[in-house]
C-alpha atoms as a PDB file:
ATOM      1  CA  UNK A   1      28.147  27.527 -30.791  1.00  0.00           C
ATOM      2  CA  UNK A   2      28.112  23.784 -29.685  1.00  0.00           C
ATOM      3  CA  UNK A   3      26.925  22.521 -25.769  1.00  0.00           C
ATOM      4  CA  UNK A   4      31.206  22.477 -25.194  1.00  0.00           C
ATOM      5  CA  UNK A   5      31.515  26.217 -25.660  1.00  0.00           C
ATOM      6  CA  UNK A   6      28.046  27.261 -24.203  1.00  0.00           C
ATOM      7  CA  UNK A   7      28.257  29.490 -20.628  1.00  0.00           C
ATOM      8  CA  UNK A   8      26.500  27.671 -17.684  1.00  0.00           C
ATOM      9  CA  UNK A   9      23.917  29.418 -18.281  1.00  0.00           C
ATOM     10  CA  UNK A  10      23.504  29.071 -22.104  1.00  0.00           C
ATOM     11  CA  UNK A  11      23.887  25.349 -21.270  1.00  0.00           C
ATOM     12  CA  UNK A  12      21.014  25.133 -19.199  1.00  0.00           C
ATOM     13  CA  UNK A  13      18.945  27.040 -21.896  1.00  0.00           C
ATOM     14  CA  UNK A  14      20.227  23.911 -24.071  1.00  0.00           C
ATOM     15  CA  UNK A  15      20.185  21.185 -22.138  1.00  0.00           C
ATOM     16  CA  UNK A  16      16.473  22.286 -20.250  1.00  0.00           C
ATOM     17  CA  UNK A  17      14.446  23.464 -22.474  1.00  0.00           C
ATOM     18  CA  UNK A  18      11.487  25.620 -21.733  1.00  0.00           C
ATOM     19  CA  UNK A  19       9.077  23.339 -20.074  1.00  0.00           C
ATOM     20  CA  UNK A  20       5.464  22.946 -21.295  1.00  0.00           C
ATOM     21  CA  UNK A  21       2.895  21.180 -19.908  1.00  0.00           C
ATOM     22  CA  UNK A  22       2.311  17.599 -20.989  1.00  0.00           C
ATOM     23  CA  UNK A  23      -0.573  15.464 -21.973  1.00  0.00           C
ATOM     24  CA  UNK A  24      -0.831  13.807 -19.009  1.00  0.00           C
ATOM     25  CA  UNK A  25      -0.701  17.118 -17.420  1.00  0.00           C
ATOM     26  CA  UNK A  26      -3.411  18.583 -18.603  1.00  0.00           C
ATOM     27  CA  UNK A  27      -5.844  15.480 -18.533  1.00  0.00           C
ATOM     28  CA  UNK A  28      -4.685  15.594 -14.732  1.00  0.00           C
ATOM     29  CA  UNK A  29      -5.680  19.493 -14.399  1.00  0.00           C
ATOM     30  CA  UNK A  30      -8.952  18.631 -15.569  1.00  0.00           C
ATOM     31  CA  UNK A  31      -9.654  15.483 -13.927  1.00  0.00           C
ATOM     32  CA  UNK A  32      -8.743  17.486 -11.245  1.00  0.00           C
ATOM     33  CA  UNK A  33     -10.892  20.189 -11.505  1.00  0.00           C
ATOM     34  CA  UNK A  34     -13.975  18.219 -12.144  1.00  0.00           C
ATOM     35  CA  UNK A  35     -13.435  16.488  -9.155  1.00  0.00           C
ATOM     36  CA  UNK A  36     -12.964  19.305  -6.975  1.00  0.00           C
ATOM     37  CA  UNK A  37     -15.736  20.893  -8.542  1.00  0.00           C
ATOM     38  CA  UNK A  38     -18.316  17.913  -7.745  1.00  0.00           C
ATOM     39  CA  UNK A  39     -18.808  17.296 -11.487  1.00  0.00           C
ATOM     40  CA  UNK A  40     -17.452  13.472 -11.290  1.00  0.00           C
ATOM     41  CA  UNK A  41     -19.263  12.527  -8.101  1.00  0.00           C
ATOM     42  CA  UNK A  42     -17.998  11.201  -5.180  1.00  0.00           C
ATOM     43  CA  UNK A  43     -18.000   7.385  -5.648  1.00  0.00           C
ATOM     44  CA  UNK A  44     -18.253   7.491  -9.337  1.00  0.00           C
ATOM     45  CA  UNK A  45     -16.804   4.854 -11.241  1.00  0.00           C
ATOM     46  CA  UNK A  46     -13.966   5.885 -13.778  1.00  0.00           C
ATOM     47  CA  UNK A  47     -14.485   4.009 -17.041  1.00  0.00           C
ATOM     48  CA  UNK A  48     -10.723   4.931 -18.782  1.00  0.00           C
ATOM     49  CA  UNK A  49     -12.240   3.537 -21.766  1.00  0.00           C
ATOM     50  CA  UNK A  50     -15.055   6.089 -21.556  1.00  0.00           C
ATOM     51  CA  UNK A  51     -12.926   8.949 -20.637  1.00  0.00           C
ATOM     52  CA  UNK A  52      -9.855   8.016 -23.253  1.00  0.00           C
ATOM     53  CA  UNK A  53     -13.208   8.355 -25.968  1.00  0.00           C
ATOM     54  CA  UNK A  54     -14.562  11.423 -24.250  1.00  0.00           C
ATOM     55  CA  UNK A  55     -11.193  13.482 -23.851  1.00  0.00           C
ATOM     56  CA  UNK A  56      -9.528  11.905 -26.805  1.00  0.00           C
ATOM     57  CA  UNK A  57      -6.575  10.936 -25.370  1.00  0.00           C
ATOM     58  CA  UNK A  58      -4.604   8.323 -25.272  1.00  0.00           C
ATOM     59  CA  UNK A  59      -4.768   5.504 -22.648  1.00  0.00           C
ATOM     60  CA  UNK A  60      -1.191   5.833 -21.038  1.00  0.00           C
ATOM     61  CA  UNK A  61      -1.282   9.797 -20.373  1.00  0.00           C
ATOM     62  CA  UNK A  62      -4.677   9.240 -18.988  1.00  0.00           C
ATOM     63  CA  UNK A  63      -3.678   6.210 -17.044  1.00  0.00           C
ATOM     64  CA  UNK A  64      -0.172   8.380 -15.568  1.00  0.00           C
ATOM     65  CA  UNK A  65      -2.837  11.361 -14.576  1.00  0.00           C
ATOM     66  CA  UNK A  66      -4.853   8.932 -13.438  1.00  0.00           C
ATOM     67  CA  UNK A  67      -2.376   7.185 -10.806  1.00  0.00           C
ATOM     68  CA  UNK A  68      -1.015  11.208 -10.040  1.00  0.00           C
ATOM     69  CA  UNK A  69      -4.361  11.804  -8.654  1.00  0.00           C
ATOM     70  CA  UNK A  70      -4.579   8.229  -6.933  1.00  0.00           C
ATOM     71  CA  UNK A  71      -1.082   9.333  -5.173  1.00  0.00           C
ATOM     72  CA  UNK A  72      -3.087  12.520  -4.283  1.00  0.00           C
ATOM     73  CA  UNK A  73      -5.964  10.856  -2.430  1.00  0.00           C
ATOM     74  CA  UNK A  74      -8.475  12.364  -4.680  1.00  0.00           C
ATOM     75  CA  UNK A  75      -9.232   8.910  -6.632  1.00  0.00           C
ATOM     76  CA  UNK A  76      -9.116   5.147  -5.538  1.00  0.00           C
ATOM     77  CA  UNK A  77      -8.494   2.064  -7.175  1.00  0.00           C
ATOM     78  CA  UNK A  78      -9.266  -1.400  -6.415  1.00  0.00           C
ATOM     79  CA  UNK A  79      -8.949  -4.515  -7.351  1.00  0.00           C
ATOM     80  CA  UNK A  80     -12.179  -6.594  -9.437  1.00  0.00           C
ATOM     81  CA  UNK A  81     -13.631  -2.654  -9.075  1.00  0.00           C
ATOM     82  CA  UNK A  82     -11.059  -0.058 -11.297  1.00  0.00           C
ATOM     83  CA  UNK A  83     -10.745   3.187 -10.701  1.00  0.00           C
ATOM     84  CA  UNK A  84     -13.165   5.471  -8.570  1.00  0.00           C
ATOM     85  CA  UNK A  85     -13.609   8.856  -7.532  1.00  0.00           C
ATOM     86  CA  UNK A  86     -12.878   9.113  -3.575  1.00  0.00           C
ATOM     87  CA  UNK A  87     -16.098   9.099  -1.755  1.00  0.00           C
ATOM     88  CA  UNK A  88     -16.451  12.053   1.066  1.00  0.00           C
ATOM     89  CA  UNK A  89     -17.470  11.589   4.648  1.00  0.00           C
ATOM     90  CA  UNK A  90     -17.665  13.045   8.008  1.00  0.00           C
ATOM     91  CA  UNK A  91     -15.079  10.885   9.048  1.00  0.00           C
ATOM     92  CA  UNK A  92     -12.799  11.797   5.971  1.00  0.00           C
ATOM     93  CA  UNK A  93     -13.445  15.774   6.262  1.00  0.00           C
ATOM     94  CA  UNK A  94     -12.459  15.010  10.221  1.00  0.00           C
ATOM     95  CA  UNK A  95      -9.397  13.443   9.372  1.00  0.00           C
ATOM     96  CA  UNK A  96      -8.266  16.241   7.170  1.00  0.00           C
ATOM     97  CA  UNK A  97      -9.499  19.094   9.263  1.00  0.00           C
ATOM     98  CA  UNK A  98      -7.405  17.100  12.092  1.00  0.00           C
ATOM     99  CA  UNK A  99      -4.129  17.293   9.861  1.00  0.00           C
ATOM    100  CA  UNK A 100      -4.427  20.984   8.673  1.00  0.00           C
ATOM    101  CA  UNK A 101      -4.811  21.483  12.331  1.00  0.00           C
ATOM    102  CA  UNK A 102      -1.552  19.725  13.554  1.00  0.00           C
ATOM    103  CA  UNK A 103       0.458  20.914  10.140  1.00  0.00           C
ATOM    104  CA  UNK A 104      -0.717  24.918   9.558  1.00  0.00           C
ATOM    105  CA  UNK A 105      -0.389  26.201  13.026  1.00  0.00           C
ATOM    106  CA  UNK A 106       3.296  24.799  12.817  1.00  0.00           C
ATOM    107  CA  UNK A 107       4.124  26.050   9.294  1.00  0.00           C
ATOM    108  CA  UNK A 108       2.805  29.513  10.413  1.00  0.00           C
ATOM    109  CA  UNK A 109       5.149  29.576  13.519  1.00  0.00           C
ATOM    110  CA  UNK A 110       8.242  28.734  11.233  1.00  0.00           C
ATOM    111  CA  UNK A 111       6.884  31.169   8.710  1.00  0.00           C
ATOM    112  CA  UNK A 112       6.501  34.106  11.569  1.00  0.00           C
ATOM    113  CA  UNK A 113      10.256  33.003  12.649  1.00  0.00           C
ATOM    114  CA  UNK A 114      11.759  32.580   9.563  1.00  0.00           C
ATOM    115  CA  UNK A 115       9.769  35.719   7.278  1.00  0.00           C
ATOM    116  CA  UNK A 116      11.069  39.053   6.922  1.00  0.00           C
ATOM    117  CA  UNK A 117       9.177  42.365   5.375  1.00  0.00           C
ATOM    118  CA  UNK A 118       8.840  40.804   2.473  1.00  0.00           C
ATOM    119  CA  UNK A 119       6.418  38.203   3.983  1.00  0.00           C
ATOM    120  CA  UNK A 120       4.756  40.849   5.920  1.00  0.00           C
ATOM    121  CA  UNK A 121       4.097  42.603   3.283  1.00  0.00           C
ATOM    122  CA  UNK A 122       3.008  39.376   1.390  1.00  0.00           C
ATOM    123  CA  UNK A 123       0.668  38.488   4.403  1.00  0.00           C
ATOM    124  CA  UNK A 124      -0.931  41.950   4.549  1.00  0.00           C
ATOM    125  CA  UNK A 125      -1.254  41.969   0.379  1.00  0.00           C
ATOM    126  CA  UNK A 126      -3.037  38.585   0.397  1.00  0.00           C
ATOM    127  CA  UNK A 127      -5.611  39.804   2.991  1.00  0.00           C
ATOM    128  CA  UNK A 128      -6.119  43.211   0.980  1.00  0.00           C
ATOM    129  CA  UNK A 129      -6.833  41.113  -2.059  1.00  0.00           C
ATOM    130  CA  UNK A 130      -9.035  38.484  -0.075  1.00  0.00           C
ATOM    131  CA  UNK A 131     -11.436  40.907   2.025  1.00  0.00           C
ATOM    132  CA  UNK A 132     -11.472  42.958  -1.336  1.00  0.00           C
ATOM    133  CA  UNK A 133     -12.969  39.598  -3.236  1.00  0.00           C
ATOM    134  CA  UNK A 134     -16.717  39.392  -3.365  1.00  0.00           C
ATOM    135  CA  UNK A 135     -18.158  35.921  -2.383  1.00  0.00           C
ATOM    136  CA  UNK A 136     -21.876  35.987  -3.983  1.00  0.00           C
ATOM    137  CA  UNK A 137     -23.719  33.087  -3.035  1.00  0.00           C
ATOM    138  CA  UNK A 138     -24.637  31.336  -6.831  1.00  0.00           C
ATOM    139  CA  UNK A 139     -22.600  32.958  -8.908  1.00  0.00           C
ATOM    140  CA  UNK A 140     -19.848  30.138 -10.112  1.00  0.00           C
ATOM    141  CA  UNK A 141     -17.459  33.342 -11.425  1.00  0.00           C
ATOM    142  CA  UNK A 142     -17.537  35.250  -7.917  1.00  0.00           C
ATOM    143  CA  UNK A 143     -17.062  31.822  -6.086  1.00  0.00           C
ATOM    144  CA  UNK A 144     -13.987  31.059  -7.878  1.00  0.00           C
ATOM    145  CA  UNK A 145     -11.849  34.629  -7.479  1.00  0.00           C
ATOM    146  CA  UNK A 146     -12.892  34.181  -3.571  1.00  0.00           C
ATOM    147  CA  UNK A 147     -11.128  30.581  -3.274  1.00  0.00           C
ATOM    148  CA  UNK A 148      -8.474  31.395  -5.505  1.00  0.00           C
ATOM    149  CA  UNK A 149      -7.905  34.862  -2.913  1.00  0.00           C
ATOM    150  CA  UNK A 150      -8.754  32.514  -0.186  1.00  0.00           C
ATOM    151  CA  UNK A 151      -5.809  30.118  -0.921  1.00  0.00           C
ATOM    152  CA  UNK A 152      -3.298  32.584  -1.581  1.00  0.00           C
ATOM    153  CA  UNK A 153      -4.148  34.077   1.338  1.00  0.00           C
ATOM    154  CA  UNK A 154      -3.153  30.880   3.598  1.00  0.00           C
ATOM    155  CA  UNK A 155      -0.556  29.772   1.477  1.00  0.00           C
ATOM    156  CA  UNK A 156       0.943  33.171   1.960  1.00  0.00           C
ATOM    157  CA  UNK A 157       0.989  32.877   5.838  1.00  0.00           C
ATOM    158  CA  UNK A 158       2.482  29.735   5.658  1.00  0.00           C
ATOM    159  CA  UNK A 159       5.200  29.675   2.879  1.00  0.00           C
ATOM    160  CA  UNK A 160       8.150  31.061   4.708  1.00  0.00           C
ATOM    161  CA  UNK A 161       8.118  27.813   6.844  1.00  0.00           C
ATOM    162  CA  UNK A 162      10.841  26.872   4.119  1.00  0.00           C
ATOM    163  CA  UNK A 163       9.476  23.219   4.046  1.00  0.00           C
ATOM    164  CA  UNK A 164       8.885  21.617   0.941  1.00  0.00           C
ATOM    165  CA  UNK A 165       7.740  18.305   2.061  1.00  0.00           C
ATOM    166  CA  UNK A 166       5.163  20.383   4.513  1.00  0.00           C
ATOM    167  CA  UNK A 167       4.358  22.572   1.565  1.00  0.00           C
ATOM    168  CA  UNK A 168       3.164  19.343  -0.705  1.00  0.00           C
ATOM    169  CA  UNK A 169       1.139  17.390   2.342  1.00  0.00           C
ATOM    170  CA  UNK A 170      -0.575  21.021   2.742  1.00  0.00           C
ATOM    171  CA  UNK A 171      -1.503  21.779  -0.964  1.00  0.00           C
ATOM    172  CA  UNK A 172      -2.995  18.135  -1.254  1.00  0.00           C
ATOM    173  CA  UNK A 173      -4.749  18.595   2.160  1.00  0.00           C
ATOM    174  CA  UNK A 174      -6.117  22.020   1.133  1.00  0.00           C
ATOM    175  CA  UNK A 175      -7.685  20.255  -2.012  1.00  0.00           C
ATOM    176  CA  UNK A 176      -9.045  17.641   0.258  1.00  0.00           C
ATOM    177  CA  UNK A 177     -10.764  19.985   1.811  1.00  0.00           C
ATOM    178  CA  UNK A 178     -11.588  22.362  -0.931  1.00  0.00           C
ATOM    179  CA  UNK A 179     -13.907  19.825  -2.167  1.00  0.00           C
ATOM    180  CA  UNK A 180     -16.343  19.547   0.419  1.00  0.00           C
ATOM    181  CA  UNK A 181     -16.724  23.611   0.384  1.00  0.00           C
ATOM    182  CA  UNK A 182     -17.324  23.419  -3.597  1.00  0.00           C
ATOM    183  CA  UNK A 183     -19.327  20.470  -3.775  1.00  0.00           C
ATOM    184  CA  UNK A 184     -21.628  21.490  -0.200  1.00  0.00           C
ATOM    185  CA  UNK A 185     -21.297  25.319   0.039  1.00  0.00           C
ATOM    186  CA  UNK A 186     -22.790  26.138  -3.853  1.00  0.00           C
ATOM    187  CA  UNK A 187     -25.489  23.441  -3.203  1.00  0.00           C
ATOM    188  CA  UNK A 188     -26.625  24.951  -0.183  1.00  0.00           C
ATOM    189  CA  UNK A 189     -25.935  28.794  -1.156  1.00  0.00           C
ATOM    190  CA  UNK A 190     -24.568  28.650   2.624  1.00  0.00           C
ATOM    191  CA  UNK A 191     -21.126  31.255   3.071  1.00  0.00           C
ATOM    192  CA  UNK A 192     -19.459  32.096   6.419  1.00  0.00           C
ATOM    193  CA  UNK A 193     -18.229  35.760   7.216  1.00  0.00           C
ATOM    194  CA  UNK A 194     -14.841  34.990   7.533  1.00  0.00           C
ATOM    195  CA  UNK A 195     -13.129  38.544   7.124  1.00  0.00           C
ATOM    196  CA  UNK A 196     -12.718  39.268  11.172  1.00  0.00           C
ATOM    197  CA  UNK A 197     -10.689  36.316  10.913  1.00  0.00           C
ATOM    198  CA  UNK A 198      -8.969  36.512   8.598  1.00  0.00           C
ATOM    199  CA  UNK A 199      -8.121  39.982   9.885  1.00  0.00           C
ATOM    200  CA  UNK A 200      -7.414  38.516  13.306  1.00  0.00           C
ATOM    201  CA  UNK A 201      -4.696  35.944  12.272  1.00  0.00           C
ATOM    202  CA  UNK A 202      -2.780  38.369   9.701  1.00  0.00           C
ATOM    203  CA  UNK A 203      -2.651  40.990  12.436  1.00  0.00           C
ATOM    204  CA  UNK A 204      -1.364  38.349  15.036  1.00  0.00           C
ATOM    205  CA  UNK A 205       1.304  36.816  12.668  1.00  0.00           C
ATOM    206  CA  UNK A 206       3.068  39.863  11.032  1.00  0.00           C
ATOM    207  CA  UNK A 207       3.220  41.430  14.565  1.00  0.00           C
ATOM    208  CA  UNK A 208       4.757  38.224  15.813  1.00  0.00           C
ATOM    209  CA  UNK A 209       1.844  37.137  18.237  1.00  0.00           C
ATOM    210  CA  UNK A 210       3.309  33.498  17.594  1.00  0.00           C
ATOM    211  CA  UNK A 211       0.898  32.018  20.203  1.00  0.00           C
ATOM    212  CA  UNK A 212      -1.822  34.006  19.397  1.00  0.00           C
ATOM    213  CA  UNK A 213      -1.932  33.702  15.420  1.00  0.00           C
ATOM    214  CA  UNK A 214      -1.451  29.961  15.623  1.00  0.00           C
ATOM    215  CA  UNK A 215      -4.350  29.889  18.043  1.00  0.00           C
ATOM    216  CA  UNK A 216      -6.768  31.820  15.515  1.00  0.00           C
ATOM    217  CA  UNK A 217      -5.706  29.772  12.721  1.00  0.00           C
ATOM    218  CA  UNK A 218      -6.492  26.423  14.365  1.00  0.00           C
ATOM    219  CA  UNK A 219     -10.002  28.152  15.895  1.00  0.00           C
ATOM    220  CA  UNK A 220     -10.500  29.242  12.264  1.00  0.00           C
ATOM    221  CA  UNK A 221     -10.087  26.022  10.776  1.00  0.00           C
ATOM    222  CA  UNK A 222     -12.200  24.272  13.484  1.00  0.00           C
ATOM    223  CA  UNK A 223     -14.902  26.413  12.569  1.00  0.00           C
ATOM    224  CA  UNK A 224     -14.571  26.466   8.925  1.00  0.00           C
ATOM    225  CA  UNK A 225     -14.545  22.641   9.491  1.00  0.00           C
ATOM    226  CA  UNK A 226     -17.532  22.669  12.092  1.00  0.00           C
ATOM    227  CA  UNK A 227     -20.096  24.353   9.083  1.00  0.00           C
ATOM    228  CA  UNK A 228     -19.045  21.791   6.510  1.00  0.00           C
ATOM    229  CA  UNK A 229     -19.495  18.476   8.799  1.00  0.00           C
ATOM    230  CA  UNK A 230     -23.551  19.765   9.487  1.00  0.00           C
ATOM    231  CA  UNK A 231     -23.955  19.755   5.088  1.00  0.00           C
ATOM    232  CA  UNK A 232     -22.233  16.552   5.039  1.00  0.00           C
ATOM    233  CA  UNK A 233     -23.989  14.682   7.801  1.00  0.00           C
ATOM    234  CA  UNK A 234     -27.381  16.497   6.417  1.00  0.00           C
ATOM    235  CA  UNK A 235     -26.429  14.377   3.408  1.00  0.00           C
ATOM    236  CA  UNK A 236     -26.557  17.295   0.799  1.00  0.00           C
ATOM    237  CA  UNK A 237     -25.879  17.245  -1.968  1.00  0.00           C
ATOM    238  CA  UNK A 238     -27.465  13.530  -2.361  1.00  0.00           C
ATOM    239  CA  UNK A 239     -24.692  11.010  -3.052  1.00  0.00           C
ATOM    240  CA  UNK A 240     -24.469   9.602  -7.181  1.00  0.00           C
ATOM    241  CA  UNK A 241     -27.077   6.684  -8.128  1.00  0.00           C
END
């Protein structure tokens, strides 16, 4: 059978391949992941050179997941200077608790207008799953299930908003803000007993408390955001040499 005779949907299986993740890709992922994580500092200098050697890559997938993660806020590049890892600060952690304020309480409004049972039952599955998860202070394992339940969990409230642009400037906020809780929370051994609100803002959205669910979410985010700002001003863990 040639492309001409192929169905629609044979054609697609032609033309479109089954995608797989590129080079560049997967030098992103784990750029990505070690900065989350804290293991390239904040304010580290990225020698390409160095990493190119160290990954064994080549230099133009490295330098394409470089620049993705440049567009994503989470390195910076300058001239005379190269590449760097995006230092954290009060003032940064500020300005993205500020945005997740303005831009979550909204998508969870369009999400309780637009979502049916399905995203109740979504909501409601996500919080199971979350106050299920065991957050052990030290181990690395426990840590990661609880953030990975965490962010389902809030993606799920918000995901029926139906807005993709929304969707992308909340995923790259979220791991803006995700750093600071890796990098300060497993220093400090510190964890906040978030399940009543959790709890609280499911309840409120999926019985369409609109006003009340958006008010709990911004509260919760204020608070979430109030713990982290006393570890970074504390200067903990101590900034790269």
């Amino acid at each position: 059978m040639t492309a001409l005779d192929a169905s629609p949907t044979d054609l697609d299986a032609v033309v479109k391949p089954a995608s797989k993740p590129t080079i560049a890709g997967r030098i992103e992922a784990r750029l990505r992941h070690d900065i989350l994580h804290g293991i390239l500092k904040p304010g580290a200098r990225l020698n390409l050179d160095r990493l190119r050697e160290t990954m064994d890559v080549g230099l133009s997938p490295l330098r394409e997941a470089v620049t993705r993660l440049v567009a994503d806020g989470l390195i910076e590049v300058a001239a005379q200077r190269g590449y760097t890892v995006t230092p954290i600060s009060v003032g940064n952690l500020n300005e993205v608790s500020a945005l997740r304020i303005e831009l979550e309480p909204y998508a969870l409004r369009r999400s309780i207008a637009n979502g049916g049972l399905d995203w109740e039952i979504s909501v409601m599955a996500a919080l199971y799953r979350l106050n299920k998860t065991d957050r052990i202070a030290g181990d690395g394992a426990s840590l990661a299930k609880w953030e990975a339940a965490n962010n389902a969990f809030h993606l799920a409230l918000i995901e029926r908003c139906d807005m993709p642009l929304l969707m992308k400037m909340y995923r790259t906020l979220v791991a803006l803000n995700d750093r600071y809780r890796h990098i300060y929370l497993q220093a400090v051994g510190i964890q906040r007993e978030v399940i009543d609100e959790h709890t609280a803002i499911a309840e409120a959205a999926v019985e369409r408390r609109v006003d009340d669910a958006a008010n709990l979410l911004c509260g919760h985010i204020e608070r979430s955001t109030t713990n982290l700002q006393r570890l970074v001003a504390a200067g903990l863990p101590k900034e790269p040499e």
